[in-house]
N, C-alpha and C. Protein backbone atom coordinates (compact mmCIF):
# COMPACT_ATOMS: atom_id res chain seq x y z
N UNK A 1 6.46 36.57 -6.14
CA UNK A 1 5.29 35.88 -6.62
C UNK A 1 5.59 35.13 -7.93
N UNK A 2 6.97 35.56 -8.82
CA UNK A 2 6.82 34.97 -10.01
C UNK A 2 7.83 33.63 -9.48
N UNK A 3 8.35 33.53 -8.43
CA UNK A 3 9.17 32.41 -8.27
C UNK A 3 8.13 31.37 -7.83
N UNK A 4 7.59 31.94 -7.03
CA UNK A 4 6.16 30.56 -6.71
C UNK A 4 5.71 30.31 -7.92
N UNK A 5 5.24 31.53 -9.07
CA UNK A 5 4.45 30.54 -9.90
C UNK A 5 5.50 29.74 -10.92
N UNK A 6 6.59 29.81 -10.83
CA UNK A 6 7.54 28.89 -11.84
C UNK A 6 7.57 27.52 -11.00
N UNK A 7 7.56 27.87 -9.65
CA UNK A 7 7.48 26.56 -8.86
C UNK A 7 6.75 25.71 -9.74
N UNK A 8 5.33 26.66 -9.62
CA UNK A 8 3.97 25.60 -9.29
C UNK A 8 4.15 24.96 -10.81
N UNK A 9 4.48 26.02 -12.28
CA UNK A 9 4.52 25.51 -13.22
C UNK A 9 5.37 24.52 -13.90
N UNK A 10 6.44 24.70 -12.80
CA UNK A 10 7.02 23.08 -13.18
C UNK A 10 6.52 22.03 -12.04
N UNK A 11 6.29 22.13 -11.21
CA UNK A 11 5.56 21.12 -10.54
C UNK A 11 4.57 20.30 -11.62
N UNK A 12 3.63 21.00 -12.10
CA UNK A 12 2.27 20.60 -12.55
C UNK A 12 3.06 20.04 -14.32
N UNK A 13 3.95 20.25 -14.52
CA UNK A 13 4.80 20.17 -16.18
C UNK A 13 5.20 18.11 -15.67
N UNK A 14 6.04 18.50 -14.71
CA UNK A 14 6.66 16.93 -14.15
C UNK A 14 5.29 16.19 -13.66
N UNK A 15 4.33 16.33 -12.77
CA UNK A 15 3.47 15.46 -12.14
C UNK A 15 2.47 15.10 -13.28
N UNK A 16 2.31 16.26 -14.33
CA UNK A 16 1.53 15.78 -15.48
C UNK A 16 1.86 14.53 -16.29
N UNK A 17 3.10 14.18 -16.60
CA UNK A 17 3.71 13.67 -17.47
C UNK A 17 3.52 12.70 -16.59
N UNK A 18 4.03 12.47 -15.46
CA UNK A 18 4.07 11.39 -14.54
C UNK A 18 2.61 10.91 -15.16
N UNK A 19 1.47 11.46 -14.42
CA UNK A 19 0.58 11.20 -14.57
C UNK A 19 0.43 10.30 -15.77
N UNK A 20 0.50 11.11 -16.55
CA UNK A 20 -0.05 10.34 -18.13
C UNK A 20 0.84 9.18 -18.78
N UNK A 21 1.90 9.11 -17.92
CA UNK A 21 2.73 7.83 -18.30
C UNK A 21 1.75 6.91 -17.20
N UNK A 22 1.80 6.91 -15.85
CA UNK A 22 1.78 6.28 -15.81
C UNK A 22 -0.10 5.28 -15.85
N UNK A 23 -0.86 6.57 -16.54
CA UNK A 23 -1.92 5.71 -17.33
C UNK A 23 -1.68 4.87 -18.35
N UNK A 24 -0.61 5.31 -19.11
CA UNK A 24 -0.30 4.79 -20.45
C UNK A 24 0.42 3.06 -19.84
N UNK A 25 1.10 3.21 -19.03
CA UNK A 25 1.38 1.78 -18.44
C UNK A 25 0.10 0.59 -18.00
N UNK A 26 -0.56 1.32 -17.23
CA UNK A 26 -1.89 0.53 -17.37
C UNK A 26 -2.62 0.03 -18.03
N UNK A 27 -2.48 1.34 -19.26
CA UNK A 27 -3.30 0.81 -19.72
C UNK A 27 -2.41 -0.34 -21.23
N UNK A 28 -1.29 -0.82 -21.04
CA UNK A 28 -0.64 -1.79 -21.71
C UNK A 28 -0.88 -2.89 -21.04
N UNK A 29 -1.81 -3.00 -19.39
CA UNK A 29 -1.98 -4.64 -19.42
C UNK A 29 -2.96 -5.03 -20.21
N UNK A 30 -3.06 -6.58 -20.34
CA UNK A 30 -3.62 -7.74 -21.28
C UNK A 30 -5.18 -7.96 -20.72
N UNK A 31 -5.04 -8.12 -19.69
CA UNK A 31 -6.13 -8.89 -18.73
C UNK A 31 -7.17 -7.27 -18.42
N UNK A 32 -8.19 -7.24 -18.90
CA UNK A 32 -8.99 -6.22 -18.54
C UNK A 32 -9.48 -5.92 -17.11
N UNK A 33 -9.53 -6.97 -16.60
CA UNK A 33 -9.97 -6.92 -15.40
C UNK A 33 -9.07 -6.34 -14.32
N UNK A 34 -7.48 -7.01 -14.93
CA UNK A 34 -6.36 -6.40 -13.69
C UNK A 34 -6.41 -4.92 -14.16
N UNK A 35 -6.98 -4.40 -15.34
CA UNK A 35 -6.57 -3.38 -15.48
C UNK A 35 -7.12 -2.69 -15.09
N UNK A 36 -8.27 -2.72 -14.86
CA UNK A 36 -9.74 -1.77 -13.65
C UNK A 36 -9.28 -1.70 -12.71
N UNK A 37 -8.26 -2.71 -12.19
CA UNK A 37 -8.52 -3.03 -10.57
C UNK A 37 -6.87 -1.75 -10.40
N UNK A 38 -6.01 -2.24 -11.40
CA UNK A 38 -4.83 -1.00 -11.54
C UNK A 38 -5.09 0.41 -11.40
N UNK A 39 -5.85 0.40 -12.44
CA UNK A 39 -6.96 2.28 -12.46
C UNK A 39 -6.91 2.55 -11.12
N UNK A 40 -8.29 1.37 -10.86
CA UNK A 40 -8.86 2.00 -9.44
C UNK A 40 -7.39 2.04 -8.29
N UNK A 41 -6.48 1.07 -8.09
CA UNK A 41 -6.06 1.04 -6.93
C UNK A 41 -4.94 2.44 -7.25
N UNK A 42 -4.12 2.20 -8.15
CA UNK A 42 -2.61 3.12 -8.12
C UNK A 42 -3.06 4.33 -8.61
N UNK A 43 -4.31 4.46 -9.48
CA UNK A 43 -4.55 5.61 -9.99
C UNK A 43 -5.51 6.62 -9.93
N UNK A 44 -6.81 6.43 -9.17
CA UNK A 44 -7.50 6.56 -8.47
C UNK A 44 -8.97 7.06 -9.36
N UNK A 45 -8.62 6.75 -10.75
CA UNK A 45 -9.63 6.59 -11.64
C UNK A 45 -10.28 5.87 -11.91
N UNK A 46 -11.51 5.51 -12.75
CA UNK A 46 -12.00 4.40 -13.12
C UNK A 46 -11.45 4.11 -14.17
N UNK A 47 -10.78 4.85 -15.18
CA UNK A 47 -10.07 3.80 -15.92
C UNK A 47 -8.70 4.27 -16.64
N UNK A 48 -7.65 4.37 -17.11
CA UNK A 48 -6.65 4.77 -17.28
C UNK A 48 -6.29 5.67 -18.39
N UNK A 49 -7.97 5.86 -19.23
CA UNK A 49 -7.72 6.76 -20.05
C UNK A 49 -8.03 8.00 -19.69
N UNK A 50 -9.05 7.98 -18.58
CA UNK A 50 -9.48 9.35 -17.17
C UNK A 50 -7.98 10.11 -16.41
N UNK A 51 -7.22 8.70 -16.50
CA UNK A 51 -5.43 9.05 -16.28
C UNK A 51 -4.71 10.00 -16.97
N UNK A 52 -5.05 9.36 -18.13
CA UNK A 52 -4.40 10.19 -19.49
C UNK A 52 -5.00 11.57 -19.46
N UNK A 53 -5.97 11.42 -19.59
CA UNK A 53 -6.70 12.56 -19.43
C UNK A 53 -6.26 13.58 -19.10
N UNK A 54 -6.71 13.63 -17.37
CA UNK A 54 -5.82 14.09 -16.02
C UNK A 54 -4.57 14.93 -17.08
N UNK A 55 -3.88 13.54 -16.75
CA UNK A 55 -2.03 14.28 -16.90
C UNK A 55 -2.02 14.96 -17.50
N UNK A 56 -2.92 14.86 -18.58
CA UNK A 56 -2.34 16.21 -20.78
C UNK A 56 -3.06 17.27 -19.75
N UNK A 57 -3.75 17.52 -18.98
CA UNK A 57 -4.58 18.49 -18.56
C UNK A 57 -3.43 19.19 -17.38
N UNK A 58 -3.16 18.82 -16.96
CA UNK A 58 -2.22 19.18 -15.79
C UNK A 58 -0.66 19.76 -16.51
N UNK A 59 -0.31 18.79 -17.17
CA UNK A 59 0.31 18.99 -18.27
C UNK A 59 0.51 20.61 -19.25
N UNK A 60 -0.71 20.74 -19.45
CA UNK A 60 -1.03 22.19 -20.29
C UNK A 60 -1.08 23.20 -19.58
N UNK A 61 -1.95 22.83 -18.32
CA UNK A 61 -2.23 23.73 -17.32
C UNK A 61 -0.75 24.36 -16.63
N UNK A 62 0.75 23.37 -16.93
CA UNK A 62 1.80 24.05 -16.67
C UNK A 62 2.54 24.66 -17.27
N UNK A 63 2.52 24.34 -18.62
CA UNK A 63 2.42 24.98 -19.82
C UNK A 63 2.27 26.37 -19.49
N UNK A 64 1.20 26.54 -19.60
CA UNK A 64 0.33 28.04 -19.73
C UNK A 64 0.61 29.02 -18.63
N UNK A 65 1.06 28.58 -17.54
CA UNK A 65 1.36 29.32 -16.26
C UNK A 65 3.11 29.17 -16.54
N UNK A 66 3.70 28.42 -17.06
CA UNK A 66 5.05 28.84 -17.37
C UNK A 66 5.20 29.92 -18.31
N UNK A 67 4.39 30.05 -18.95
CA UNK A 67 4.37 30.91 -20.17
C UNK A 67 3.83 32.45 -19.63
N UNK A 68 2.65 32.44 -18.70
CA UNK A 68 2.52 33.49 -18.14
C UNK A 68 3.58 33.98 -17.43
N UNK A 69 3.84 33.48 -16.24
CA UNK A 69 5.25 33.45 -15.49
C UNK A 69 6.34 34.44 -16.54
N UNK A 70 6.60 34.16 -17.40
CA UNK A 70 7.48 34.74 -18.45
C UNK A 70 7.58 35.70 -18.52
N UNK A 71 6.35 35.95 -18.95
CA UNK A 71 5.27 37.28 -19.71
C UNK A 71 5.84 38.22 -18.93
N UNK A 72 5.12 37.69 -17.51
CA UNK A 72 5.18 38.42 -16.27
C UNK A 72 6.41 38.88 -16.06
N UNK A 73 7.80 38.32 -15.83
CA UNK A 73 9.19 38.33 -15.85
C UNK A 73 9.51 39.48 -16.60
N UNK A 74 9.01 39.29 -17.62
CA UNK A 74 9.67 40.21 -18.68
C UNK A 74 8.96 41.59 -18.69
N UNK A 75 8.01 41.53 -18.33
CA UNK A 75 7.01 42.94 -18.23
C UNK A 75 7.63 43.87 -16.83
N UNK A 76 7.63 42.95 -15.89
CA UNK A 76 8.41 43.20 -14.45
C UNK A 76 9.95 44.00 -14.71
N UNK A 77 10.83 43.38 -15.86
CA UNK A 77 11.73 43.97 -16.20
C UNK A 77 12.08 44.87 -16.98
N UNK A 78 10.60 45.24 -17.83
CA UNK A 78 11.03 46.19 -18.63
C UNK A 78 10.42 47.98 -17.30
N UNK A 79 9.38 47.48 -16.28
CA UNK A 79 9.07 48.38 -15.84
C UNK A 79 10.54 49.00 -14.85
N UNK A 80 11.19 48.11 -14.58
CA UNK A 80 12.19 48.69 -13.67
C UNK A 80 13.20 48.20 -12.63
């Protein structure tokens, strides 16, 4: 069970970051309008700071389950 959750916590560590880069790209175009239409199409938000958002959230959320994961590891090993 602790190998699934290291899975999941680097899964959610990499797709976060993804994530929030690639709001942060969007949201560097010029033209406001392409940039709604970017949100909506590649990112599936209304706007690319809902992106950002997202990712730091997903982001932490792998964080915290890597860190449990640990906990867990180490508690697992001191019992036996």
């Amino acid at each position: 069970m602790l190998a699934l959750g290291n899975i999941v916590a680097r899964l959610a560590l990499v797709l976060g970051v993804l994530r929030a880069a690639m709001g942060l790209f969007v949201a560097s175009f010029d033209d406001p309008a392409s940039r709604a239409a970017a949100a909506s199409r590649y990112l599936g938000s209304a706007t690319s700071g809902e992106a950002i958002d997202q990712g730091i959230k997903v982001f932490l959320f792998g964080l915290v389950l890597g860190i449990l994961v640990k906990i867990g590891r180490s508690l697992s090993e001191r019992k036996g």
